[in-house]
N, C-alpha and C. Protein backbone atom coordinates (compact mmCIF):
# COMPACT_ATOMS: atom_id res chain seq x y z
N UNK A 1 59.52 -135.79 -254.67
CA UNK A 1 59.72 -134.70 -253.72
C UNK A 1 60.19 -133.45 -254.46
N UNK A 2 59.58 -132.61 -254.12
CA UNK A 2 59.99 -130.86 -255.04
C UNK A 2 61.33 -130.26 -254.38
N UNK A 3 62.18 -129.90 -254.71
CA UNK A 3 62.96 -129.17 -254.03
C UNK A 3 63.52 -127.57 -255.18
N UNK A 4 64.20 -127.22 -254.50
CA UNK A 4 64.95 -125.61 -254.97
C UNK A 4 65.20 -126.03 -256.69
N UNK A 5 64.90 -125.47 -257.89
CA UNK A 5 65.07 -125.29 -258.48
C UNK A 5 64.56 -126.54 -259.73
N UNK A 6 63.61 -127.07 -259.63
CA UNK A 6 62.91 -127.71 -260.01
C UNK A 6 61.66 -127.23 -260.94
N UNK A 7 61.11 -127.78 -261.87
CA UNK A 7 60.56 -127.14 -262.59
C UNK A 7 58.97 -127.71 -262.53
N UNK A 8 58.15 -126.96 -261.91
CA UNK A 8 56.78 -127.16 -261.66
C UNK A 8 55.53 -127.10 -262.52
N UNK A 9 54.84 -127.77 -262.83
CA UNK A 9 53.95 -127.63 -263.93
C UNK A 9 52.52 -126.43 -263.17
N UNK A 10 51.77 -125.94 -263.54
CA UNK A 10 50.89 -125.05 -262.67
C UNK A 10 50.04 -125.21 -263.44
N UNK A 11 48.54 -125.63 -263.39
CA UNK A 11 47.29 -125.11 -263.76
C UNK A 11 46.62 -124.66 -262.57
N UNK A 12 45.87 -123.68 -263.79
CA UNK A 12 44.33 -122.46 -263.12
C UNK A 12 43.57 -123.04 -263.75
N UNK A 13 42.43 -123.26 -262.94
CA UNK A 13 41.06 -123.78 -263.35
C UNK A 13 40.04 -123.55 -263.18
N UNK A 14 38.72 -123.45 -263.80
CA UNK A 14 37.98 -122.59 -262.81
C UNK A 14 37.10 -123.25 -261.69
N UNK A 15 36.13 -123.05 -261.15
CA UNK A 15 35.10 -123.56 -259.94
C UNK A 15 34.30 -124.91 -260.82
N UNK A 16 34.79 -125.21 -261.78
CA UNK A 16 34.15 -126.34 -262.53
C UNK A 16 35.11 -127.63 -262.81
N UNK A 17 36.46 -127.20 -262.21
CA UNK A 17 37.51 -128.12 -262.44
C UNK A 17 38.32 -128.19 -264.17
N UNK A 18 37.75 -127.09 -265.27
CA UNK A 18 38.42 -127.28 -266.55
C UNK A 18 39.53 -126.21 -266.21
N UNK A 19 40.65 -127.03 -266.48
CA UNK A 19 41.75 -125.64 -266.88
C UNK A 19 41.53 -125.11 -267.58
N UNK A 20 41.92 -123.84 -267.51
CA UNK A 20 41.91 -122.31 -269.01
C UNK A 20 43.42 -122.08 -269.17
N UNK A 21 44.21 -122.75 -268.37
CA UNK A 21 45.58 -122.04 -268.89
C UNK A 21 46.57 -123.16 -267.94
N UNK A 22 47.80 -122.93 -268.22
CA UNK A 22 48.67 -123.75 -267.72
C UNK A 22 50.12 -123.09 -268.19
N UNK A 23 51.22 -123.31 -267.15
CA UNK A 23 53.01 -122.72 -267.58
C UNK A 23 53.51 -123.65 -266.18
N UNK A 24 54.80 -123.24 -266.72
CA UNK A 24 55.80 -123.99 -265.92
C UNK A 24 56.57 -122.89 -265.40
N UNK A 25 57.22 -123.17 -264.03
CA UNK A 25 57.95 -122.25 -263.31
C UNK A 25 58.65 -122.93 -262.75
N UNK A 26 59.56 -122.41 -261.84
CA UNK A 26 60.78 -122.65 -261.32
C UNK A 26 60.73 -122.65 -259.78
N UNK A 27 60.39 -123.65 -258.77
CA UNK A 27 60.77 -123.83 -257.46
C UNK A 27 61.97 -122.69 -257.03
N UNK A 28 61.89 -122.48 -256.68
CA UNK A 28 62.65 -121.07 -255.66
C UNK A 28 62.42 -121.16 -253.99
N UNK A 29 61.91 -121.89 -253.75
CA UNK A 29 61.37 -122.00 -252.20
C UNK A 29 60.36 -123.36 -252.10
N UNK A 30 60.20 -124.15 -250.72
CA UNK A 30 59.86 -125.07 -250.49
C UNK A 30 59.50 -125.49 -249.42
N UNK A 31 58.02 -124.96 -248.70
CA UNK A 31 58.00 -125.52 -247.05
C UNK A 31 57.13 -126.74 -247.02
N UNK A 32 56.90 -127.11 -245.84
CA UNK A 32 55.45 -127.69 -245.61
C UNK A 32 53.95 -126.96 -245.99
N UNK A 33 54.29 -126.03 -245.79
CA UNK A 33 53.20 -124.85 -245.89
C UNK A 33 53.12 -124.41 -247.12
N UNK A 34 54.08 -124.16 -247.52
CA UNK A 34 53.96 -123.21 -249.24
C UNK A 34 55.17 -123.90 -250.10
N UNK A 35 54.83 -123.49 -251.56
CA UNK A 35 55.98 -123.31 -252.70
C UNK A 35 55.89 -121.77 -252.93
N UNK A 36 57.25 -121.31 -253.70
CA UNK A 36 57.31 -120.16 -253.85
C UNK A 36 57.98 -120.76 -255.21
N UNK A 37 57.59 -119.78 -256.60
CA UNK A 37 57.93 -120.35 -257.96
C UNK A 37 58.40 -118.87 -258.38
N UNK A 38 59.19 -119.04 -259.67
CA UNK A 38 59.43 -117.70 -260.06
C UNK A 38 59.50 -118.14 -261.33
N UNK A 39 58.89 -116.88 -262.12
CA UNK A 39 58.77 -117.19 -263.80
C UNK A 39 59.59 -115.85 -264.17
N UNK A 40 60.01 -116.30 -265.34
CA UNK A 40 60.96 -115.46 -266.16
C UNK A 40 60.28 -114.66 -267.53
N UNK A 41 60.44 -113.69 -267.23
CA UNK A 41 59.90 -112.47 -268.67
C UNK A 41 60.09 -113.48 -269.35
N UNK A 42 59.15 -113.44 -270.95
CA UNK A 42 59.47 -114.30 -271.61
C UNK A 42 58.74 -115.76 -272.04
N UNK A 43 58.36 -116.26 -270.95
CA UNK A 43 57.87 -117.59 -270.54
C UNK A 43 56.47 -117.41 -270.88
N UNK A 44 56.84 -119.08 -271.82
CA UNK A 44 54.98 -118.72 -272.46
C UNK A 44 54.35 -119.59 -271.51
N UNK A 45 52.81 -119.13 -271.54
CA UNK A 45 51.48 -119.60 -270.96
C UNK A 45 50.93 -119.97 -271.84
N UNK A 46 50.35 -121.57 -271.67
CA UNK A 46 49.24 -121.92 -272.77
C UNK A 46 48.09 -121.74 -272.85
N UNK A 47 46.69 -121.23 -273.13
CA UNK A 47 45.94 -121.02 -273.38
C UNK A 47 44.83 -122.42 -273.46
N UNK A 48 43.92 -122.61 -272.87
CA UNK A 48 43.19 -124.03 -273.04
C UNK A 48 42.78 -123.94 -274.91
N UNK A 49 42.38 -122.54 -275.34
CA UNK A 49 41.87 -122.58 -276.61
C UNK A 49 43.18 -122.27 -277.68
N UNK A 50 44.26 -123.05 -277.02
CA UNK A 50 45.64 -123.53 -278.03
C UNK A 50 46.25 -122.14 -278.36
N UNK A 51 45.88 -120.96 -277.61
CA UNK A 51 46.79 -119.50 -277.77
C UNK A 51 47.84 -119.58 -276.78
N UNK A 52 48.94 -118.89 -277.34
CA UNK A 52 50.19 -119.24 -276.44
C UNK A 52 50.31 -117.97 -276.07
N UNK A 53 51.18 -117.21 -274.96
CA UNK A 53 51.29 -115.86 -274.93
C UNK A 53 52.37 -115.60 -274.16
N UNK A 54 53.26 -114.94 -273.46
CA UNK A 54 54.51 -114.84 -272.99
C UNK A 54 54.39 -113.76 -272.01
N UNK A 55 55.17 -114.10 -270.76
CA UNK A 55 54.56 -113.17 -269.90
C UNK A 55 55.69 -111.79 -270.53
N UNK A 56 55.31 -110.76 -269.82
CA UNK A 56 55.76 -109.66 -269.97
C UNK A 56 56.93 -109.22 -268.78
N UNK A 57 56.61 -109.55 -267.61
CA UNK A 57 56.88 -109.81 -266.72
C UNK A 57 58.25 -110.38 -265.50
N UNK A 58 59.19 -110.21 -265.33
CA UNK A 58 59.29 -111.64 -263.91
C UNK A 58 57.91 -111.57 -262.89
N UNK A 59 58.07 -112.62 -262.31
CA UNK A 59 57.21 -113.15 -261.11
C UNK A 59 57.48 -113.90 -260.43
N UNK A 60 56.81 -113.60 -259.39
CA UNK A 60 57.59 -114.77 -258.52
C UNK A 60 56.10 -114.91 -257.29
N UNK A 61 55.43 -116.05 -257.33
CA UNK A 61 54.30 -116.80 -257.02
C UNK A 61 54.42 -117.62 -255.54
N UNK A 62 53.63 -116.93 -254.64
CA UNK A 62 53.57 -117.87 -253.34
C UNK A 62 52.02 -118.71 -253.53
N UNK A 63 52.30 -119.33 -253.20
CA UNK A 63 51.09 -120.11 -252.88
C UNK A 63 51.22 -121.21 -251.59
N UNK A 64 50.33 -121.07 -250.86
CA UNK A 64 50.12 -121.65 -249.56
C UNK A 64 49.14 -122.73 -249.87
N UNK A 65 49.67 -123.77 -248.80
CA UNK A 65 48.79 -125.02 -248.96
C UNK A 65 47.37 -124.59 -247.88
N UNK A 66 47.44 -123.82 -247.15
CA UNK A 66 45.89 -123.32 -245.84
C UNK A 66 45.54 -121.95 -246.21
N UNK A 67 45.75 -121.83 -247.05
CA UNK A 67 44.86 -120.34 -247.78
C UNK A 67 44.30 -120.37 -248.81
N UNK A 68 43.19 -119.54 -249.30
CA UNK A 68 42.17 -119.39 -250.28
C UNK A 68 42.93 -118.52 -251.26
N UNK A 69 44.47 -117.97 -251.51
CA UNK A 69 44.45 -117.24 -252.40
C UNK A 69 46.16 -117.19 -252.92
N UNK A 70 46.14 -117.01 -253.33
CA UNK A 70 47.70 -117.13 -253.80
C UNK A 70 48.49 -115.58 -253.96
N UNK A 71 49.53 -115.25 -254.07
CA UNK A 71 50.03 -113.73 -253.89
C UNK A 71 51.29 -114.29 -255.14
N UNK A 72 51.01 -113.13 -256.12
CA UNK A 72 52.46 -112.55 -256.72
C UNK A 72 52.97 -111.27 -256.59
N UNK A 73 54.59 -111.37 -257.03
CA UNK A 73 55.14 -110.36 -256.97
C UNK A 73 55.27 -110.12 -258.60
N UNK A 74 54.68 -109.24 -259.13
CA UNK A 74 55.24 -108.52 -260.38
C UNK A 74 56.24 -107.62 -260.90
N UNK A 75 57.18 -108.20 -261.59
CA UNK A 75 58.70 -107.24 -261.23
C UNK A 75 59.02 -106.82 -263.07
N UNK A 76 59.23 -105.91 -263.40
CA UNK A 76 59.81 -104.92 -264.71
C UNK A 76 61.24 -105.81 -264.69
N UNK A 77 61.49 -106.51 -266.31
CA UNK A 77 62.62 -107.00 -266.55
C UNK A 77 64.01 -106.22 -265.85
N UNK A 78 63.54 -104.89 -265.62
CA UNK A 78 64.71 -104.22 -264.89
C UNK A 78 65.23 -104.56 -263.57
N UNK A 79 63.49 -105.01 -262.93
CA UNK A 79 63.78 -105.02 -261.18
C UNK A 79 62.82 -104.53 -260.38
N UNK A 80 62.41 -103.67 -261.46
CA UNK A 80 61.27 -102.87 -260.37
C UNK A 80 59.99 -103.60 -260.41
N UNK A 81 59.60 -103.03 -258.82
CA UNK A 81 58.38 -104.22 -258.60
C UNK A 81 56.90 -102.96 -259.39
N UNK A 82 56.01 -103.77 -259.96
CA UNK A 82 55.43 -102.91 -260.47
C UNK A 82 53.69 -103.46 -260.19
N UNK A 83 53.64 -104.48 -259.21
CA UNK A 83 52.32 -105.45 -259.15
C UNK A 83 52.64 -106.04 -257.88
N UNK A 84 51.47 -106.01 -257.13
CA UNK A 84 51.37 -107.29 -256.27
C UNK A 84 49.78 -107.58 -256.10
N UNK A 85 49.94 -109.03 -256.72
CA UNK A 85 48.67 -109.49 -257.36
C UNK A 85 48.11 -110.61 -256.40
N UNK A 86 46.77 -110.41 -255.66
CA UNK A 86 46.90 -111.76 -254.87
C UNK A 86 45.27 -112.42 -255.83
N UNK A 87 45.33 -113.65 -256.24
CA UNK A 87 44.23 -114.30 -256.46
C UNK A 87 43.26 -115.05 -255.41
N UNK A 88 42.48 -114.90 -255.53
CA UNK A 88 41.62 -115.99 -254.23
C UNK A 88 41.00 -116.87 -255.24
N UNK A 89 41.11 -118.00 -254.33
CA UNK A 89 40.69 -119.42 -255.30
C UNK A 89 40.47 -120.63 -254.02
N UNK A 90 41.06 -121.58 -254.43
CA UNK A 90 40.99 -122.66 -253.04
C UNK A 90 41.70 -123.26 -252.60
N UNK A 91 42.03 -124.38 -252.06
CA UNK A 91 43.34 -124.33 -251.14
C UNK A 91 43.97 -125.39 -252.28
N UNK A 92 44.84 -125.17 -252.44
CA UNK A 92 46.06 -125.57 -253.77
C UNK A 92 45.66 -127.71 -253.64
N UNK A 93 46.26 -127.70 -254.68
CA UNK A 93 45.96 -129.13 -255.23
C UNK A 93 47.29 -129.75 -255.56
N UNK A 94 48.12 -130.58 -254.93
CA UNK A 94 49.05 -130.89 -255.53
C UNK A 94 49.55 -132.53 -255.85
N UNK A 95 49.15 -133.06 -256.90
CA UNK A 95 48.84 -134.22 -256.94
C UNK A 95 50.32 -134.49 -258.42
N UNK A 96 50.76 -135.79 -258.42
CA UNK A 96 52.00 -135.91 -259.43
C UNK A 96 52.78 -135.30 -260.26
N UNK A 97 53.26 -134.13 -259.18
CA UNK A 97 54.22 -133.37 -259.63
C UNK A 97 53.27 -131.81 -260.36
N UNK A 98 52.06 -131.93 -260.34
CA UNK A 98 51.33 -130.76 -261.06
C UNK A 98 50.44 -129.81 -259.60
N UNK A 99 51.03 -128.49 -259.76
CA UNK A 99 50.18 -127.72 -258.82
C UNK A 99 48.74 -127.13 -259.11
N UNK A 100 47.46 -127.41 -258.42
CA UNK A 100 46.51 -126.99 -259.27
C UNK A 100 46.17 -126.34 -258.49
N UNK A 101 45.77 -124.60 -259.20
CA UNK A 101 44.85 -123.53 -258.61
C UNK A 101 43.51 -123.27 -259.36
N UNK A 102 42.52 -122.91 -258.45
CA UNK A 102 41.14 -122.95 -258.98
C UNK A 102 41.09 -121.32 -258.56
N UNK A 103 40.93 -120.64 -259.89
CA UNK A 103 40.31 -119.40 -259.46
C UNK A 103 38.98 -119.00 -259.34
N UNK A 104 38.79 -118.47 -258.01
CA UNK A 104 37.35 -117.88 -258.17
C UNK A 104 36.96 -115.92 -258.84
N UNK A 105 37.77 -115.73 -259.57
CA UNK A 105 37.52 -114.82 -260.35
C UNK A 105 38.08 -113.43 -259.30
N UNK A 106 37.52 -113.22 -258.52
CA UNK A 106 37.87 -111.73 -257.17
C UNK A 106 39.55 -112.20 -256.86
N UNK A 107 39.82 -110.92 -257.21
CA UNK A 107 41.01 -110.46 -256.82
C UNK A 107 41.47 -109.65 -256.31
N UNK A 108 42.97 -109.72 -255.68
CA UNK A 108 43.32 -108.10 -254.81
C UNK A 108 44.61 -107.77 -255.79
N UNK A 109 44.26 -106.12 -256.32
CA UNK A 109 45.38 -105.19 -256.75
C UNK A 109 46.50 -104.23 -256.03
N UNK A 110 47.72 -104.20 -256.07
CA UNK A 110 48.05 -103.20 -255.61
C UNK A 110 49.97 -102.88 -256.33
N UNK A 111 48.95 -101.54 -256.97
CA UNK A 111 50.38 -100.89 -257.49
C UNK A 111 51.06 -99.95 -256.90
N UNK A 112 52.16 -100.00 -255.88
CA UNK A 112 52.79 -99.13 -255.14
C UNK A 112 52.93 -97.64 -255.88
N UNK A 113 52.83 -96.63 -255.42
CA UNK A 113 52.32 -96.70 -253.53
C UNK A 113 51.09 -96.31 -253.26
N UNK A 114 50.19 -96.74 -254.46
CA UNK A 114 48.66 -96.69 -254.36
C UNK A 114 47.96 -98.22 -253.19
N UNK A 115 47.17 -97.64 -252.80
CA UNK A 115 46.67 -98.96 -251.70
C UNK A 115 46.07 -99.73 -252.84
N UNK A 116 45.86 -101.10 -252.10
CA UNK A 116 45.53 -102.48 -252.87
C UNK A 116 43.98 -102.31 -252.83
N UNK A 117 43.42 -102.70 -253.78
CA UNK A 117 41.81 -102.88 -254.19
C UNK A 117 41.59 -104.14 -253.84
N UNK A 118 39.98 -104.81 -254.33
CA UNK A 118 39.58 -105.72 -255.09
C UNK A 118 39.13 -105.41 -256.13
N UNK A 119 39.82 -106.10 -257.50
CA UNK A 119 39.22 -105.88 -258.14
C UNK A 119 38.72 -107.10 -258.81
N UNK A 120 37.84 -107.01 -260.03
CA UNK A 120 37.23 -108.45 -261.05
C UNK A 120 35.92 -108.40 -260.32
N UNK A 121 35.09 -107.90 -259.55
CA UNK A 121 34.00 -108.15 -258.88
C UNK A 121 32.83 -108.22 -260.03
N UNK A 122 33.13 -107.66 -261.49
CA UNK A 122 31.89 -107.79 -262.41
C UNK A 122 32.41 -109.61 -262.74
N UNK A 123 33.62 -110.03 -262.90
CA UNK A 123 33.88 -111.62 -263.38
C UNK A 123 33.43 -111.93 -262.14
N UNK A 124 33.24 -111.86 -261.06
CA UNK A 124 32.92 -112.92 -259.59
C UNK A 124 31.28 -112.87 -259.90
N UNK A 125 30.60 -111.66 -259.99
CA UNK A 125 29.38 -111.60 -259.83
C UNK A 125 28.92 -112.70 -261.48
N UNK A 126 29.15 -112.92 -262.14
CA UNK A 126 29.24 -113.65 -263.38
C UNK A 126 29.51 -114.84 -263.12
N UNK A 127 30.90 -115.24 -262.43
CA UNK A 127 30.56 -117.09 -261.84
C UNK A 127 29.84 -117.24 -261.37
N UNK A 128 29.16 -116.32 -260.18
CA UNK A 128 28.08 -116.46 -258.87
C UNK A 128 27.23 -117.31 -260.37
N UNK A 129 26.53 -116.46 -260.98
CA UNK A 129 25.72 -116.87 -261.47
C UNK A 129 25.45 -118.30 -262.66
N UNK A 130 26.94 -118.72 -262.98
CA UNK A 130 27.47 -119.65 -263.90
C UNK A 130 27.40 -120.86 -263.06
N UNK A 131 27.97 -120.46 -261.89
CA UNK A 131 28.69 -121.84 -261.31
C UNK A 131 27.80 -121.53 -259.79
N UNK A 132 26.82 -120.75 -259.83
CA UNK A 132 25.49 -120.70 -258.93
C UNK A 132 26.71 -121.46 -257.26
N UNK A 133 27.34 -120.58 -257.02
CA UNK A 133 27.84 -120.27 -255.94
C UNK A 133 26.97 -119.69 -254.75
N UNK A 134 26.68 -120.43 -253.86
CA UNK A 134 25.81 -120.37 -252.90
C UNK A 134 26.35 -118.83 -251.91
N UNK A 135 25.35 -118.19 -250.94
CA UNK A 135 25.80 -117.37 -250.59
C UNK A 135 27.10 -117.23 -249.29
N UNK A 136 26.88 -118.76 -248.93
CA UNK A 136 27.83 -118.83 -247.50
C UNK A 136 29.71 -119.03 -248.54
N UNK A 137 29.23 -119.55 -249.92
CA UNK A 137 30.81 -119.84 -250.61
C UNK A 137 30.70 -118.13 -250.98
N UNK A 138 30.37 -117.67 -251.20
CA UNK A 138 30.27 -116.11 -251.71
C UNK A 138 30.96 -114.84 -250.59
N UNK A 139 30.34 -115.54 -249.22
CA UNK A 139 30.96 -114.63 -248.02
C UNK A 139 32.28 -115.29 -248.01
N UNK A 140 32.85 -116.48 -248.27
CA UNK A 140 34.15 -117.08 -247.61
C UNK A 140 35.06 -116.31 -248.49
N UNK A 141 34.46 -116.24 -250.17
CA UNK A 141 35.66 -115.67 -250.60
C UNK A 141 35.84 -113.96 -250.57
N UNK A 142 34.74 -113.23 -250.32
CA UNK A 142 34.80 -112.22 -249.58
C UNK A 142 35.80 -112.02 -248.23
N UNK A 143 35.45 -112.98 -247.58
CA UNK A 143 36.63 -112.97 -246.21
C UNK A 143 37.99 -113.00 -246.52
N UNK A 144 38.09 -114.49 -247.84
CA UNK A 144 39.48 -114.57 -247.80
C UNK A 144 40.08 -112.94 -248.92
N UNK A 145 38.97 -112.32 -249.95
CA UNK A 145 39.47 -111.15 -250.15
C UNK A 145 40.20 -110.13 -249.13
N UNK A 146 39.19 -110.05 -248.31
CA UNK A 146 39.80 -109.20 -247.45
C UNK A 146 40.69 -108.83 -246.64
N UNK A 147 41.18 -110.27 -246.36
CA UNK A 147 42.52 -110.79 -245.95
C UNK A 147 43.60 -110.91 -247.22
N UNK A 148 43.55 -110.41 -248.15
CA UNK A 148 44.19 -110.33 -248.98
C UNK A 148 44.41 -108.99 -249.34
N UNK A 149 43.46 -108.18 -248.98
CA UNK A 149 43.89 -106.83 -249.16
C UNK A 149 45.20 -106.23 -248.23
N UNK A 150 44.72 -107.13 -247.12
CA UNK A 150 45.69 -106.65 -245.77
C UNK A 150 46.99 -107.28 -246.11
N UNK A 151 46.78 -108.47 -246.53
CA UNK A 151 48.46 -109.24 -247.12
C UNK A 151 48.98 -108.27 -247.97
N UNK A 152 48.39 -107.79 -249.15
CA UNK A 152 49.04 -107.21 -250.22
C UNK A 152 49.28 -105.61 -249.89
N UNK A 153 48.60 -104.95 -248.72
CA UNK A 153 48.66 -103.74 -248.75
C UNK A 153 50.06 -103.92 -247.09
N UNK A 154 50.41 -105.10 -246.66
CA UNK A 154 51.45 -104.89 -245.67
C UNK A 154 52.60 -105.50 -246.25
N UNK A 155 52.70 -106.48 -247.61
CA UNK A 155 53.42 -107.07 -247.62
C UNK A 155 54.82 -106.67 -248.32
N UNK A 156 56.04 -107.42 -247.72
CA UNK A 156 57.47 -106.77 -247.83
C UNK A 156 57.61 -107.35 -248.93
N UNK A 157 58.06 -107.02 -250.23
CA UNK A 157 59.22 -107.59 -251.74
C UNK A 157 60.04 -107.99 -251.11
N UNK A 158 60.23 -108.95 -251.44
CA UNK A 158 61.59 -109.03 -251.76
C UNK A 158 62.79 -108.40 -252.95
N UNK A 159 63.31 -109.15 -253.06
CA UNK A 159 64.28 -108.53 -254.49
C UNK A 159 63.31 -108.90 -255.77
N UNK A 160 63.78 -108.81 -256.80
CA UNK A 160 63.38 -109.23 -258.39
C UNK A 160 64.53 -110.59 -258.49
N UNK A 161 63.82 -111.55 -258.87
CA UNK A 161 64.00 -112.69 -259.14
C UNK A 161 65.52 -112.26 -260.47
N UNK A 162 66.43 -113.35 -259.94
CA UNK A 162 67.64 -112.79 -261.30
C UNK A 162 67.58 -114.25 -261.94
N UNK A 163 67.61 -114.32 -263.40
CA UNK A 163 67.78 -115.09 -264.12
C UNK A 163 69.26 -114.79 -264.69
C-alpha cells in the first residue's frame, strides 16, 4: 500500500511498451483516483541508453488513474513556478510498487502568464507513423489534448514543494 512519503519508482514508455527513462519520487499525496509525487532539483533520471541526467527543477507530478495525461508543476529551486507541463499518454499502470506512464508524444505547455499550447505535434505526427496509430487513437489523444489545455490554462499551484 503507497502512502505519504514513500518513495515511488516511475517509468515513461512509449506506445510500444519499452521504457526510455525511469526516476524515483516522493509520494506527497494519495487518493483512489490519483498519486501526487514531488521530485527534488537535483534528482537524477536514467536514461534507457545508460545516460543519467538531473533534473534542474522541483516538481511535483499528478497523475490520475481515469485520465489520458498527467500534469506537472515546474518550480525554480527558489519557488517560483516557471512550467506547467501536462503529458497525454494512457491511463497509468500501477503494478508492484512501479508507476507506469506511456507517452504519446503531444503535449500541453504553459508558461505563466502566457496561455498554454500544444506542443511536440512534429514527435506525435512521427509516432502516428512509427507506431501506425489509427485515426480514431489519433482523435482520442487530440480530445484528451484539449482537455489539457483547459486543465493547464485554469489550473491553481499550489506552493513549491520544500525539501
Amino acid at each position: 500500500m503507497m502512502k505519504v512519503g514513500d518513495l515511488i519508482q516511475i517509468r515513461a514508455c512509449k506506445a510500444d511498451g519499452v521504457v526510455y527513462r525511469h526516476w524515483t519520487a516522493v509520494i506527497e499525496s494519495v487518493t483512489a483516483d490519483s498519486i501526487v509525487t514531488i521530485g527534488q532539483a537535483g534528482s537524477p533520471v536514467f536514461n534507457a541508453d545508460g545516460k543519467v541526467f538531473h533534473i534542474q527543477h522541483h516538481m511535483r507530478a499528478y497523475y490520475w488513474f481515469d485520465r489520458f495525461y498527467s500534469l506537472l508543476e515546474v518550480f525554480e529551486p527558489t519557488g517560483e513556478l516557471v512550467e506547467i507541463y501536462v503529458n497525454i499518454g494512457s491511463i497509468l499502470k500501477f503494478e508492484n510498487g512501479v508507476l507506469t506512464v506511456e507517452d504519446n508524444e503531444l503535449d500541453v505547455s504553459k508558461h505563466p502568464p502566457h496561455p498554454a499550447v500544444i506542443v511536440d505535434e512534429d514527435e506525435f505526427a512521427e509516432a502516428i507513423l512509427k507506431y501506425q496509430y489509427p485515426p480514431e487513437f489519433q482523435e482520442k489523444v487530440y480530445v484528451a489534448a484539449r482537455e489539457a489545455l483547459a486543465l493547464a490554462e485554469n489550473w491553481k499551484t499550489g506552493h513549491c514543494p520544500v525539501f
